[in-house]
N, C-alpha and C. Protein backbone atom coordinates (compact mmCIF):
# COMPACT_ATOMS: atom_id res chain seq x y z
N UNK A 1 15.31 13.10 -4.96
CA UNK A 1 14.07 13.80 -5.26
C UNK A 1 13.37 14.12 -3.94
N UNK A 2 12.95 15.52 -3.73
CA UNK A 2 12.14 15.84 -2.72
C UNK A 2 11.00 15.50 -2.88
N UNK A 3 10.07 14.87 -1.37
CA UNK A 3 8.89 14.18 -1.28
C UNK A 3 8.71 14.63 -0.43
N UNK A 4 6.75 15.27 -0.43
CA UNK A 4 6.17 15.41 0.53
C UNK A 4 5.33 14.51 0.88
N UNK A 5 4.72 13.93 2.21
CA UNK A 5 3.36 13.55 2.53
C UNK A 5 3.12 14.16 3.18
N UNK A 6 1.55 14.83 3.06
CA UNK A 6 0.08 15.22 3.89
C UNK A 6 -0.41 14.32 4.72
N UNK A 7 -0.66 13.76 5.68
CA UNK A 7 -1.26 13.19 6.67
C UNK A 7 -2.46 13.87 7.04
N UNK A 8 -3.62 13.65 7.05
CA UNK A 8 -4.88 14.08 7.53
C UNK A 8 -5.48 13.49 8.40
N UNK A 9 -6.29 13.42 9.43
CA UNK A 9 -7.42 12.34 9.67
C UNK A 9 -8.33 12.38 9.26
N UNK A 10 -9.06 11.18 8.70
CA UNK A 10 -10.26 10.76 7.75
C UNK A 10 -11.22 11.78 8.29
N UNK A 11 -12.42 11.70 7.63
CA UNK A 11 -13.57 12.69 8.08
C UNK A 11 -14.02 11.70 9.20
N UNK A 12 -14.94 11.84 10.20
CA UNK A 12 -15.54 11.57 11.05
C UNK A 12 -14.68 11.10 12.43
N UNK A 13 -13.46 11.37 12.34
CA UNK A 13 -12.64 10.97 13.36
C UNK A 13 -12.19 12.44 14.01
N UNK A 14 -12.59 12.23 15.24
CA UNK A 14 -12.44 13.20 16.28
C UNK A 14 -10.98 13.96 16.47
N UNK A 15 -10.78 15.12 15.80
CA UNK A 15 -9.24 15.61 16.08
C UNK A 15 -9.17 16.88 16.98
N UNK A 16 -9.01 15.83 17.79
CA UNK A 16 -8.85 16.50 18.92
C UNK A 16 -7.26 18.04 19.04
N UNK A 17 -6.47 18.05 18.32
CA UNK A 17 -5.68 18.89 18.20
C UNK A 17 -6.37 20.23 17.42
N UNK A 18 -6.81 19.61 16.56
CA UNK A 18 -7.68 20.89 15.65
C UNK A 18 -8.88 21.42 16.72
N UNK A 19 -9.49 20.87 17.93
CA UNK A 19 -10.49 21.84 18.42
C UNK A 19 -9.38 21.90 19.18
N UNK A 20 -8.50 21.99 19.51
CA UNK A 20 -7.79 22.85 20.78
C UNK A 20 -7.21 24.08 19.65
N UNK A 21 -6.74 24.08 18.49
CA UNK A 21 -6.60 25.14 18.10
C UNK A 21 -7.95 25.76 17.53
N UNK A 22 -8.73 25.57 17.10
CA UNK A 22 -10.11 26.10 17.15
C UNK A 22 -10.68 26.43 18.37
N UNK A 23 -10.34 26.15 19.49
CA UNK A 23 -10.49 26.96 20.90
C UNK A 23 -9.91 28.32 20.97
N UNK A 24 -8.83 28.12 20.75
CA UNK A 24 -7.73 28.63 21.02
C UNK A 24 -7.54 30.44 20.64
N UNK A 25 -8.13 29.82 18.93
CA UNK A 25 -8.60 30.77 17.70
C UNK A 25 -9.28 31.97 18.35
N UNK A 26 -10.22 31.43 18.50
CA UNK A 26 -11.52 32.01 19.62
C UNK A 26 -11.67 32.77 20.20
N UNK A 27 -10.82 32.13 21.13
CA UNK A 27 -10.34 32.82 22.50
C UNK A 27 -9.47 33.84 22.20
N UNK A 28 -8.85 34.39 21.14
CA UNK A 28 -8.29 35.23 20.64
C UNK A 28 -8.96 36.12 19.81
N UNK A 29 -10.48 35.76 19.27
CA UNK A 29 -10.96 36.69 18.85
C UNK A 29 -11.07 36.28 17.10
N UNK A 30 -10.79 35.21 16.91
CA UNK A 30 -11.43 34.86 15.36
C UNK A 30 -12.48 34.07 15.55
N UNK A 31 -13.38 34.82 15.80
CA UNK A 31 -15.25 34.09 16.45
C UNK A 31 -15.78 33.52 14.48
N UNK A 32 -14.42 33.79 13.48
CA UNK A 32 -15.70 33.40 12.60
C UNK A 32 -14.97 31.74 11.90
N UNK A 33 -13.82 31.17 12.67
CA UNK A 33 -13.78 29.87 12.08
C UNK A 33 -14.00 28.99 12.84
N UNK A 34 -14.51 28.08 12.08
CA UNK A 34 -14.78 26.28 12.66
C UNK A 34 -14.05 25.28 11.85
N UNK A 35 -14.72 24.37 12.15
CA UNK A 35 -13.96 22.85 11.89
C UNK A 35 -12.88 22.89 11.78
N UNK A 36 -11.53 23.60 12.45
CA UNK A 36 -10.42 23.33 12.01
C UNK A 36 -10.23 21.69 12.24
N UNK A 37 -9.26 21.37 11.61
CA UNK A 37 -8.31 20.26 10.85
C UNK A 37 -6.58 20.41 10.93
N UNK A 38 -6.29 19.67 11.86
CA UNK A 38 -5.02 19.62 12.33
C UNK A 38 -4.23 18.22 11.47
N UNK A 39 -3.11 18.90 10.51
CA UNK A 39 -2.36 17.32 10.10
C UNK A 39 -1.14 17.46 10.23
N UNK A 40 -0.13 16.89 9.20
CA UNK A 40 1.30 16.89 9.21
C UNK A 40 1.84 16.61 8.04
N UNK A 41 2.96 17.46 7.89
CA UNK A 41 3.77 17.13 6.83
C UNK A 41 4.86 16.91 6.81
N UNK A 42 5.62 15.47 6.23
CA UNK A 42 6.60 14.71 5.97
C UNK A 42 7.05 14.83 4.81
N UNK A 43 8.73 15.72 4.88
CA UNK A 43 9.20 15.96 3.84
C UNK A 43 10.44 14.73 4.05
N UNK A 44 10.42 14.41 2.96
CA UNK A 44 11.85 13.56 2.62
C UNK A 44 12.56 14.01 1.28
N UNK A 45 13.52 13.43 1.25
CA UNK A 45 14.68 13.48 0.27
C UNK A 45 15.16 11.75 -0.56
N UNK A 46 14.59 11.86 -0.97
CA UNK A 46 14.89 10.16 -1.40
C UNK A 46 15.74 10.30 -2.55
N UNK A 47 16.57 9.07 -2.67
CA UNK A 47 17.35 8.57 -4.02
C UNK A 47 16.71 7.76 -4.64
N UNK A 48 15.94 8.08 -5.81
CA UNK A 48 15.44 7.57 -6.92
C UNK A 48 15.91 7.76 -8.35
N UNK A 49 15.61 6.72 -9.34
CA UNK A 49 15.72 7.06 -10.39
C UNK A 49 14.96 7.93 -11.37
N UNK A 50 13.72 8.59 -10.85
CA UNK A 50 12.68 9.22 -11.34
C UNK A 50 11.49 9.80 -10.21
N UNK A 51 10.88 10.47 -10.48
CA UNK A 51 9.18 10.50 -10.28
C UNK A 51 8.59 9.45 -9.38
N UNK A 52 8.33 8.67 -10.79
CA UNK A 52 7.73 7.30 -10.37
C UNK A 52 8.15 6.26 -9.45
N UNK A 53 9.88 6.27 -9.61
CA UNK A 53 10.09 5.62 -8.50
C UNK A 53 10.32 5.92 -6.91
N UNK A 54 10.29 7.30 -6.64
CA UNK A 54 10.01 8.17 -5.69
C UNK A 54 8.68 7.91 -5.21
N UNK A 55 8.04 8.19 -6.06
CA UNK A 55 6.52 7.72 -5.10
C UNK A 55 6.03 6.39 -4.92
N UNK A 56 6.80 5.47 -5.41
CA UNK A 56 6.58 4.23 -5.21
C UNK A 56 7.38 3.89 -3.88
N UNK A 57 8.71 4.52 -3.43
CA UNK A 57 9.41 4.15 -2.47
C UNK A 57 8.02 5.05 -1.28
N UNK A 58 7.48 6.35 -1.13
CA UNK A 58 7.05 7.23 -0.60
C UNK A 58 5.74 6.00 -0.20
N UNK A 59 5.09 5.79 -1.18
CA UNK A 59 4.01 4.89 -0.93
C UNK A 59 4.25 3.81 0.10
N UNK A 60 5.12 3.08 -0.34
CA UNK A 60 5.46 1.83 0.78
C UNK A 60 5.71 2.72 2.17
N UNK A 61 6.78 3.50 2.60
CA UNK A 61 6.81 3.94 3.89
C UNK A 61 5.57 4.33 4.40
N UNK A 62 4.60 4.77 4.03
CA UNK A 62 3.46 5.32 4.37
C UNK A 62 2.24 4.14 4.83
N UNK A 63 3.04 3.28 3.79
CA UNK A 63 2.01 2.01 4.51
C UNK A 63 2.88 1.20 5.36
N UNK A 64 3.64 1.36 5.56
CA UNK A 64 4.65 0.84 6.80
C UNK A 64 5.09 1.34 7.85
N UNK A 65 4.53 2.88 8.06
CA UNK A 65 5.01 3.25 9.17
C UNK A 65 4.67 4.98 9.54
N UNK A 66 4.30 5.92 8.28
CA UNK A 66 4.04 7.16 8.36
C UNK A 66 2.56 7.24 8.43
N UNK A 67 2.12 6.22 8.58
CA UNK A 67 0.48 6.57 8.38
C UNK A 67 -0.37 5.23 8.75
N UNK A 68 -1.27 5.47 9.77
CA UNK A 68 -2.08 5.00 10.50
C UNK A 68 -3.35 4.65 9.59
N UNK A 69 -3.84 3.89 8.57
CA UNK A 69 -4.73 3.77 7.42
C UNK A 69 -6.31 3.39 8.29
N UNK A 70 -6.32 3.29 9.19
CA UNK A 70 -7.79 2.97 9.97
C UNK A 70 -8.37 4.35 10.24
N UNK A 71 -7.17 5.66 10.59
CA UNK A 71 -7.76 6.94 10.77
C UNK A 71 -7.02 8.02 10.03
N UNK A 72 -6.49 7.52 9.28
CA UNK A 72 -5.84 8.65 8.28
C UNK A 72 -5.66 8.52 6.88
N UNK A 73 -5.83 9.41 6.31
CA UNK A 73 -5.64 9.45 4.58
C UNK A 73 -4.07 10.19 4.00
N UNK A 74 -3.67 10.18 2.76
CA UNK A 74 -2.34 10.64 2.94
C UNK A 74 -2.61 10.81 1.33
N UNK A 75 -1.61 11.90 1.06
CA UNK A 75 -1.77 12.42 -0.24
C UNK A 75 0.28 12.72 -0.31
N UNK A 76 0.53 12.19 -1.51
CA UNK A 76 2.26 12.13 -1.91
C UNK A 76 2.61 13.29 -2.82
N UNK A 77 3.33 14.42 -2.69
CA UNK A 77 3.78 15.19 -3.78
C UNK A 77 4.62 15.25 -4.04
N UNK A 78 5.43 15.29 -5.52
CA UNK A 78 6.82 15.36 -5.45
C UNK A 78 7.14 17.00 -6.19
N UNK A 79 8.20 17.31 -5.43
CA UNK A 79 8.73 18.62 -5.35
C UNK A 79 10.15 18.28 -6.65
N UNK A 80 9.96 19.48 -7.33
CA UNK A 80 11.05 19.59 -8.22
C UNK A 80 12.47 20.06 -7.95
């Protein structure tokens, strides 16, 4: 089963990648966006017996190693 995770950083944490592309923007002439928000997405392929057990395997890696939980939030989708 294909699995995505979203990686974000929480609100109030400084992302610094998103104002370099919100500089960047700019400086090219899209004077009308802000706050960009820079994240990542982690696609996997897992062997599960279902859904449920896909995002249960997806969940644990994420708290073990894809995701930093002091400055990031993470959202799991599974792809059909």
């Amino acid at each position: 089963m294909k699995v995505q995770v979203l990686v974000r950083l929480k609100a109030g944490v400084l992302d610094v990648q998103g104002k370099a592309v919100e500089h960047g923007l700019q400086g090219i002439g899209f004077n009308e966006i802000a706050n960009v928000r820079v994240g990542k997405l982690v696609e996997l392929e897992i062997s599960a017996g279902g859904e449920e057990e896909a995002r249960s395997k997806a969940e644990e890696m994420c708290q073990k190693l894809l995701v930093n939980p002091i400055i990031e939030n993470y959202e799991i989708r599974t792809i059909s």
